[in-house]
Protein backbone atom coordinates (compact mmCIF):
# COMPACT_ATOMS: atom_id res chain seq x y z
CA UNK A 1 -18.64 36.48 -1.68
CA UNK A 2 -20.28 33.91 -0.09
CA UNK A 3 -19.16 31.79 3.01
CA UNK A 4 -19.59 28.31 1.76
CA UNK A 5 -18.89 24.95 4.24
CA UNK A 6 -18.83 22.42 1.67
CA UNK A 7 -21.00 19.53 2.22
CA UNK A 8 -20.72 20.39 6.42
CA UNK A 9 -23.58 22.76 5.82
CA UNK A 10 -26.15 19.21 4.50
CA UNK A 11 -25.01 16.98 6.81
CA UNK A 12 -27.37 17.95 9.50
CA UNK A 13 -30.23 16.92 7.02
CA UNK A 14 -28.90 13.81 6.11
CA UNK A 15 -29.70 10.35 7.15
CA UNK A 16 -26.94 8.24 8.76
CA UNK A 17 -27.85 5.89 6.16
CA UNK A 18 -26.64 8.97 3.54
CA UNK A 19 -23.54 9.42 5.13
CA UNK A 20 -22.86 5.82 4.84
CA UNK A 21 -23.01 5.87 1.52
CA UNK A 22 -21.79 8.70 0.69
CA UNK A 23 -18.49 7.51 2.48
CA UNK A 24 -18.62 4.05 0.39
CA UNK A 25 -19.22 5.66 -2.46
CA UNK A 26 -15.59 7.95 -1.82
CA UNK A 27 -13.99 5.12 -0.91
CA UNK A 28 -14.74 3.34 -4.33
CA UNK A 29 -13.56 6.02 -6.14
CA UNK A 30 -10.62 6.33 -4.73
CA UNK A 31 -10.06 3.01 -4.94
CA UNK A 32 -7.15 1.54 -6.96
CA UNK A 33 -6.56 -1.61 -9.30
CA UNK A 34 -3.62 -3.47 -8.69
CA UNK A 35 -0.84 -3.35 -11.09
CA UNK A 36 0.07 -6.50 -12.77
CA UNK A 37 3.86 -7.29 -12.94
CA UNK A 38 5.44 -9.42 -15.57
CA UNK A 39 8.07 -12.18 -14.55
CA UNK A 40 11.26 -10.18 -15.10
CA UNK A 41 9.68 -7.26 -12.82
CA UNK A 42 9.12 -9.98 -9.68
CA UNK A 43 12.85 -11.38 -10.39
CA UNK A 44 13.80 -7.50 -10.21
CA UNK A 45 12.25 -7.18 -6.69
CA UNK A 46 13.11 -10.29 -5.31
CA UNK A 47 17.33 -9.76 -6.31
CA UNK A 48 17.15 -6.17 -4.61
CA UNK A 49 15.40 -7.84 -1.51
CA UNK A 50 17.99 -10.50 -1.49
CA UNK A 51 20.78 -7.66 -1.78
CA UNK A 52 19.49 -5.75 0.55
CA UNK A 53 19.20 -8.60 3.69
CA UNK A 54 22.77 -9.48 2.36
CA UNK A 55 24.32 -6.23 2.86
CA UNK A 56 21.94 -4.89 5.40
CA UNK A 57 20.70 -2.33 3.36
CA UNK A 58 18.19 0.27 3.40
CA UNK A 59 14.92 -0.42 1.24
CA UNK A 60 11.85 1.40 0.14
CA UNK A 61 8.75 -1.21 -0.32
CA UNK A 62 6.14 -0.39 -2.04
CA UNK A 63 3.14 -2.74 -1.15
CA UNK A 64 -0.45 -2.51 -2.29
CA UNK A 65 -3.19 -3.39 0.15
CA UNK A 66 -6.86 -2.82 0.72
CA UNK A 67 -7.22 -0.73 -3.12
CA UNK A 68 -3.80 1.26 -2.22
CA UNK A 69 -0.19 1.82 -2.63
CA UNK A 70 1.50 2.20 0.50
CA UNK A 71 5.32 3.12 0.99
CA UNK A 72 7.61 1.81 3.83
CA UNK A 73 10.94 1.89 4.48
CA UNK A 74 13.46 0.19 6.74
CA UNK A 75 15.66 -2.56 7.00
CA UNK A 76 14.46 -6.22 5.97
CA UNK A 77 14.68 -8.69 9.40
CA UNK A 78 13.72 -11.53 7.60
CA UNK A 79 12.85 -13.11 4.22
CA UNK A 80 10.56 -16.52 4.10
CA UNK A 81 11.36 -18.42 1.06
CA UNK A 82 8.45 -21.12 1.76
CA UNK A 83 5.86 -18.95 2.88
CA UNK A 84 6.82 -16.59 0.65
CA UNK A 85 6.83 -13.46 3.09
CA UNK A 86 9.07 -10.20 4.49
CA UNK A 87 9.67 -9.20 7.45
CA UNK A 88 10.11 -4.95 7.45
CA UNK A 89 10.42 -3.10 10.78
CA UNK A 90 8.06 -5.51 12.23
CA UNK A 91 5.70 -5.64 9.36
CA UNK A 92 4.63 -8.42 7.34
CA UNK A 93 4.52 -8.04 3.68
CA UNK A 94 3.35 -11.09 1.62
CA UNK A 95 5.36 -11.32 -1.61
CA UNK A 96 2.07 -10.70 -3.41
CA UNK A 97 1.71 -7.60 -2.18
CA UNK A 98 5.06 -6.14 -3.52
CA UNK A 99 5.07 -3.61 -6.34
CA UNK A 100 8.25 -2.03 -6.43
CA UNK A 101 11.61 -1.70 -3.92
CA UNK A 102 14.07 0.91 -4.03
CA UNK A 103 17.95 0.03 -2.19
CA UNK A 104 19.15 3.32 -0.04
């Protein structure tokens, strides 16, 4: 049996122009599309939201940004109605950028 690095063993003849690529090219293909929610889906998230500032409730946001799903949880500090924004342990989540919240 052989002792095999991977792709460690090439890297020392690669160009830095290679490894560039190499790491756009992973990036791409890990990249996600953004799910598309329907109307009663968005009224969904924004009544748990509303619940959950109400009652000071735990939530689970899940947010997609730069070609990713990304989980946080924590209480909601503030909700902007005009700017149309959240306010989660000190992060800012634009209502666009909402998939899916889970209460608890």
């Amino acid at each position: 049996m052989t002792n095999d690095r991977g792709s460690k063993k090439w890297t020392a003849m690669m160009l830095p122009e290679h490894v560039a690529l190499l790491k756009e090219v992973k990036k791409e293909y890990y990249h996600e599309a953004k799910p598309i929610l329907d109307e009663q889906q968005l009224e969904e998230i924004h009544l748990k939201l509303m619940l959950a500032q109400k009652d000071s409730l735990p939530v689970q946001v899940k947010y997609f940004t730069d070609g990713k799903s990304v989980h946080i949880k924590g209480y909601i500090h503030a909700i902007n109605y005009i700017s149309k924004y959240i306010i989660i342990n000190e992060v800012r989540l634009e209502s666009s950028e909402i998939i899916d919240v889970e209460i608890g």
